[in-house]
PDB file of N, CA and C in Angstrom:
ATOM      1  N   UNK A   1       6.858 -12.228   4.813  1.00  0.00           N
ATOM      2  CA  UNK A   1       7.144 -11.786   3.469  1.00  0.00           C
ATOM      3  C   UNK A   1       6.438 -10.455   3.228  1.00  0.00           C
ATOM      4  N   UNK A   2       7.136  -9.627   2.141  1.00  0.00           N
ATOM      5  CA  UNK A   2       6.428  -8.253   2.015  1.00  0.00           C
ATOM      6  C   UNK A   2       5.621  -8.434   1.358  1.00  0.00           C
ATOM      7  N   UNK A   3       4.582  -7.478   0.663  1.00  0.00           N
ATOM      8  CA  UNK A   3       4.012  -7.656   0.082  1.00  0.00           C
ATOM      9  C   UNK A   3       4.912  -6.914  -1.411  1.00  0.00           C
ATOM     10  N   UNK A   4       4.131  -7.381  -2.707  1.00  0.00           N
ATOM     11  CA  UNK A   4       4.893  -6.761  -4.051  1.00  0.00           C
ATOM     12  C   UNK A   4       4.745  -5.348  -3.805  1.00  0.00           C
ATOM     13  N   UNK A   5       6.496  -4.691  -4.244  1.00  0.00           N
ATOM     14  CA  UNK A   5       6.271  -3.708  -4.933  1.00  0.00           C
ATOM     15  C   UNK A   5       4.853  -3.340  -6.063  1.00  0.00           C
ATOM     16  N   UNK A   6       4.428  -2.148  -6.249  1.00  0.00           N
ATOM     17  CA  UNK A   6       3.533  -1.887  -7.095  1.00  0.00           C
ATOM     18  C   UNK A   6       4.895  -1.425  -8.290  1.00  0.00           C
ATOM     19  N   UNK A   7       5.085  -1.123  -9.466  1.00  0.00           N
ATOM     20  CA  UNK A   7       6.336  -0.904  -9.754  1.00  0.00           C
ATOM     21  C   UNK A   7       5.153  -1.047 -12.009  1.00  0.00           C
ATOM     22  N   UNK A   8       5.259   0.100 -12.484  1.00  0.00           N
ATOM     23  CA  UNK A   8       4.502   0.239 -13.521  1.00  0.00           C
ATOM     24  C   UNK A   8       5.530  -1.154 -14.842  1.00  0.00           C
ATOM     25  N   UNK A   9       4.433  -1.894 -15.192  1.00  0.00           N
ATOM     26  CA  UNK A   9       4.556  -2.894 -15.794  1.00  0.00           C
ATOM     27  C   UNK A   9       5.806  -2.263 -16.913  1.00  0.00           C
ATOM     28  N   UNK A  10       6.765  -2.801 -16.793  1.00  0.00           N
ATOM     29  CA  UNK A  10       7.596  -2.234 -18.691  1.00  0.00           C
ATOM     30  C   UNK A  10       8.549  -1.206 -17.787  1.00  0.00           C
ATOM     31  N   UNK A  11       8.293  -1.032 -16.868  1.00  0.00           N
ATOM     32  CA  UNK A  11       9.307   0.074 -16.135  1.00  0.00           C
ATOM     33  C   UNK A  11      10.619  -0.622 -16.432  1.00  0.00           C
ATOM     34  N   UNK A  12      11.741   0.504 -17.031  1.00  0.00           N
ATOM     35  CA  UNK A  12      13.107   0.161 -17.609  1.00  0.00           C
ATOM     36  C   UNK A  12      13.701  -0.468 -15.975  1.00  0.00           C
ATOM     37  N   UNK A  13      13.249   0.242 -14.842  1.00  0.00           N
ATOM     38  CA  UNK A  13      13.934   0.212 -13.930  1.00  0.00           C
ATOM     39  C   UNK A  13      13.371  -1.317 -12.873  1.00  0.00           C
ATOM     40  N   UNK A  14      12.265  -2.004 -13.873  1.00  0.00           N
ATOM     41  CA  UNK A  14      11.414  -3.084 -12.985  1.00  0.00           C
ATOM     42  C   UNK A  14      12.163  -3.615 -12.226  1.00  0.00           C
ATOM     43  N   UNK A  15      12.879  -4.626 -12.895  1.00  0.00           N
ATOM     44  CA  UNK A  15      13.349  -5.903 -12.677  1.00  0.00           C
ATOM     45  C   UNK A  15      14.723  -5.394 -11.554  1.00  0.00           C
ATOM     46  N   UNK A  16      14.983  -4.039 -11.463  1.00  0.00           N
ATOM     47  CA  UNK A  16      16.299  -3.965 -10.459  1.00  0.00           C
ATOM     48  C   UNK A  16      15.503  -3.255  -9.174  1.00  0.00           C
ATOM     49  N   UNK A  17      14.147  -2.552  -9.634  1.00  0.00           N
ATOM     50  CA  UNK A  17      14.166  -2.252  -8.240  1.00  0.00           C
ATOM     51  C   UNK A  17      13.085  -3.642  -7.286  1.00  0.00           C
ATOM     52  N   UNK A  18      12.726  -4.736  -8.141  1.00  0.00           N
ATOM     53  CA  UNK A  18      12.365  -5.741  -7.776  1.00  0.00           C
ATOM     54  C   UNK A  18      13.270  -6.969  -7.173  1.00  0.00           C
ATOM     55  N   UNK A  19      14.668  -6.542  -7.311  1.00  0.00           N
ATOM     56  CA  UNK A  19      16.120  -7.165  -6.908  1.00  0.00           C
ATOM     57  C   UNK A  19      16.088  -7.314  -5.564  1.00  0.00           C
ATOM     58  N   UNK A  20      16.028  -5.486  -5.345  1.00  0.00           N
ATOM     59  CA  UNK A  20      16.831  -4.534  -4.283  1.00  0.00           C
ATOM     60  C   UNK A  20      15.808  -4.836  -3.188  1.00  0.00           C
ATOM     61  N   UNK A  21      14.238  -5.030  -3.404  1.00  0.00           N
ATOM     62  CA  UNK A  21      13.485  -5.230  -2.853  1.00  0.00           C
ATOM     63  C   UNK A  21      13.708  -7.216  -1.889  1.00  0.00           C
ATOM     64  N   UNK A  22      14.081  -7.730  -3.183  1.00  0.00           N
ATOM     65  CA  UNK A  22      14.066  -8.619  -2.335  1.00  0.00           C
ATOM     66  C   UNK A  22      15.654  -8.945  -1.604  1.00  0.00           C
ATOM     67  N   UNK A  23      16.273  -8.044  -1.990  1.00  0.00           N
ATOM     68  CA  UNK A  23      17.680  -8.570  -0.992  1.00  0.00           C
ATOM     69  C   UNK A  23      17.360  -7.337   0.024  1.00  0.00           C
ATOM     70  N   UNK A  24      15.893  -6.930   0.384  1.00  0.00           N
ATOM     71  CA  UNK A  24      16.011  -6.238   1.810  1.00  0.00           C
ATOM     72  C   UNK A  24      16.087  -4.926   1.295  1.00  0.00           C
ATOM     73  N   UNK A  25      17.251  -4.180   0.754  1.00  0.00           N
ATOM     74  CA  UNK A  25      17.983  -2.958   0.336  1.00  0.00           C
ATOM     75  C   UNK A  25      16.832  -1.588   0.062  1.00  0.00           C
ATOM     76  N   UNK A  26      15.363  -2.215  -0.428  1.00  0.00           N
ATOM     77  CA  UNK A  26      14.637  -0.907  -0.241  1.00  0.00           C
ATOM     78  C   UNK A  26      13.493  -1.971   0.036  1.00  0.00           C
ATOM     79  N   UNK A  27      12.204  -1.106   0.770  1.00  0.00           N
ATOM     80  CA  UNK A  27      10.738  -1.925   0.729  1.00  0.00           C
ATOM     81  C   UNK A  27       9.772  -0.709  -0.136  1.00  0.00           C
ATOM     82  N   UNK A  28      10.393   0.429  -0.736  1.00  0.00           N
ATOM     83  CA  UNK A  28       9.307   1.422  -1.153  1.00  0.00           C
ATOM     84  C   UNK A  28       8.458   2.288   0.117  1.00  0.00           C
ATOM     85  N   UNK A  29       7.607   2.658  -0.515  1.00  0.00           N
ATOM     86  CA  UNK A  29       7.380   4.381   0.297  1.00  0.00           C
ATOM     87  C   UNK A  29       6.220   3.623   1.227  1.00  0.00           C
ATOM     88  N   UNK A  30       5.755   2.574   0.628  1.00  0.00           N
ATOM     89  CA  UNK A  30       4.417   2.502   2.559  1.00  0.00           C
ATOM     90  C   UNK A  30       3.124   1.443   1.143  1.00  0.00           C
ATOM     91  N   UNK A  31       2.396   1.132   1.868  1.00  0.00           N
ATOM     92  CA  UNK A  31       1.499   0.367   0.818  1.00  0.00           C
ATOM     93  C   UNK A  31       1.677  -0.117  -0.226  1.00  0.00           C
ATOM     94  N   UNK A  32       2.855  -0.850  -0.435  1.00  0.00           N
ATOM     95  CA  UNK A  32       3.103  -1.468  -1.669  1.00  0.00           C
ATOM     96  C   UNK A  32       3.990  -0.718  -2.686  1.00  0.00           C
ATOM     97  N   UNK A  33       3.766   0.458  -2.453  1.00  0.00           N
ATOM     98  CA  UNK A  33       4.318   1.374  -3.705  1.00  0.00           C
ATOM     99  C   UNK A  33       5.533   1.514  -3.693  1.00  0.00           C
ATOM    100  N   UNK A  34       6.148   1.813  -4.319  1.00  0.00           N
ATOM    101  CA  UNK A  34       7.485   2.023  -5.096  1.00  0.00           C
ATOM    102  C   UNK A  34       7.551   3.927  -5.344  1.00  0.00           C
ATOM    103  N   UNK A  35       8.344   5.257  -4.620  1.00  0.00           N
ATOM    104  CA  UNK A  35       8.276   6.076  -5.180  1.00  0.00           C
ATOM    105  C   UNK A  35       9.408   6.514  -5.151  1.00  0.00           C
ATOM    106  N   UNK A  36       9.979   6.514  -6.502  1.00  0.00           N
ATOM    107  CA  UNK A  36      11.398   6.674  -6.621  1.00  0.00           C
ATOM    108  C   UNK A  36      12.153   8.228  -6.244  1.00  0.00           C
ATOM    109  N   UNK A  37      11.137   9.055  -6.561  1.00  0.00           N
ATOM    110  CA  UNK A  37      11.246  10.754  -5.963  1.00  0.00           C
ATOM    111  C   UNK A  37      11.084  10.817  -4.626  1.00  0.00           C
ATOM    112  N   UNK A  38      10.529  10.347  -3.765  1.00  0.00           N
ATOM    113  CA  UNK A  38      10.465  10.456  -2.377  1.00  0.00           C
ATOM    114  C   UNK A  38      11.872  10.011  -1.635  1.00  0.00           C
TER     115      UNK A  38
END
């Protein structure tokens, strides 16, 4: 299992990029994080 996205609490975009994460589709930039500009 991955570990959580880091992903800022209230983020409009939480709950979908916490989706995408778990159907595989993204894991974020390296240590947990989430960077949507990279």
């Amino acid at each position: 299992m991955l570990p959580p996205l880091v992903i800022l609490p209230g983020h409009w975009a939480e709950d979908w990029i916490e989706q995408l994460a778990i159907e595989g589709i993204t894991s974020g930039c390296g240590n947990g994080n989430y960077c949507p500009n990279d």
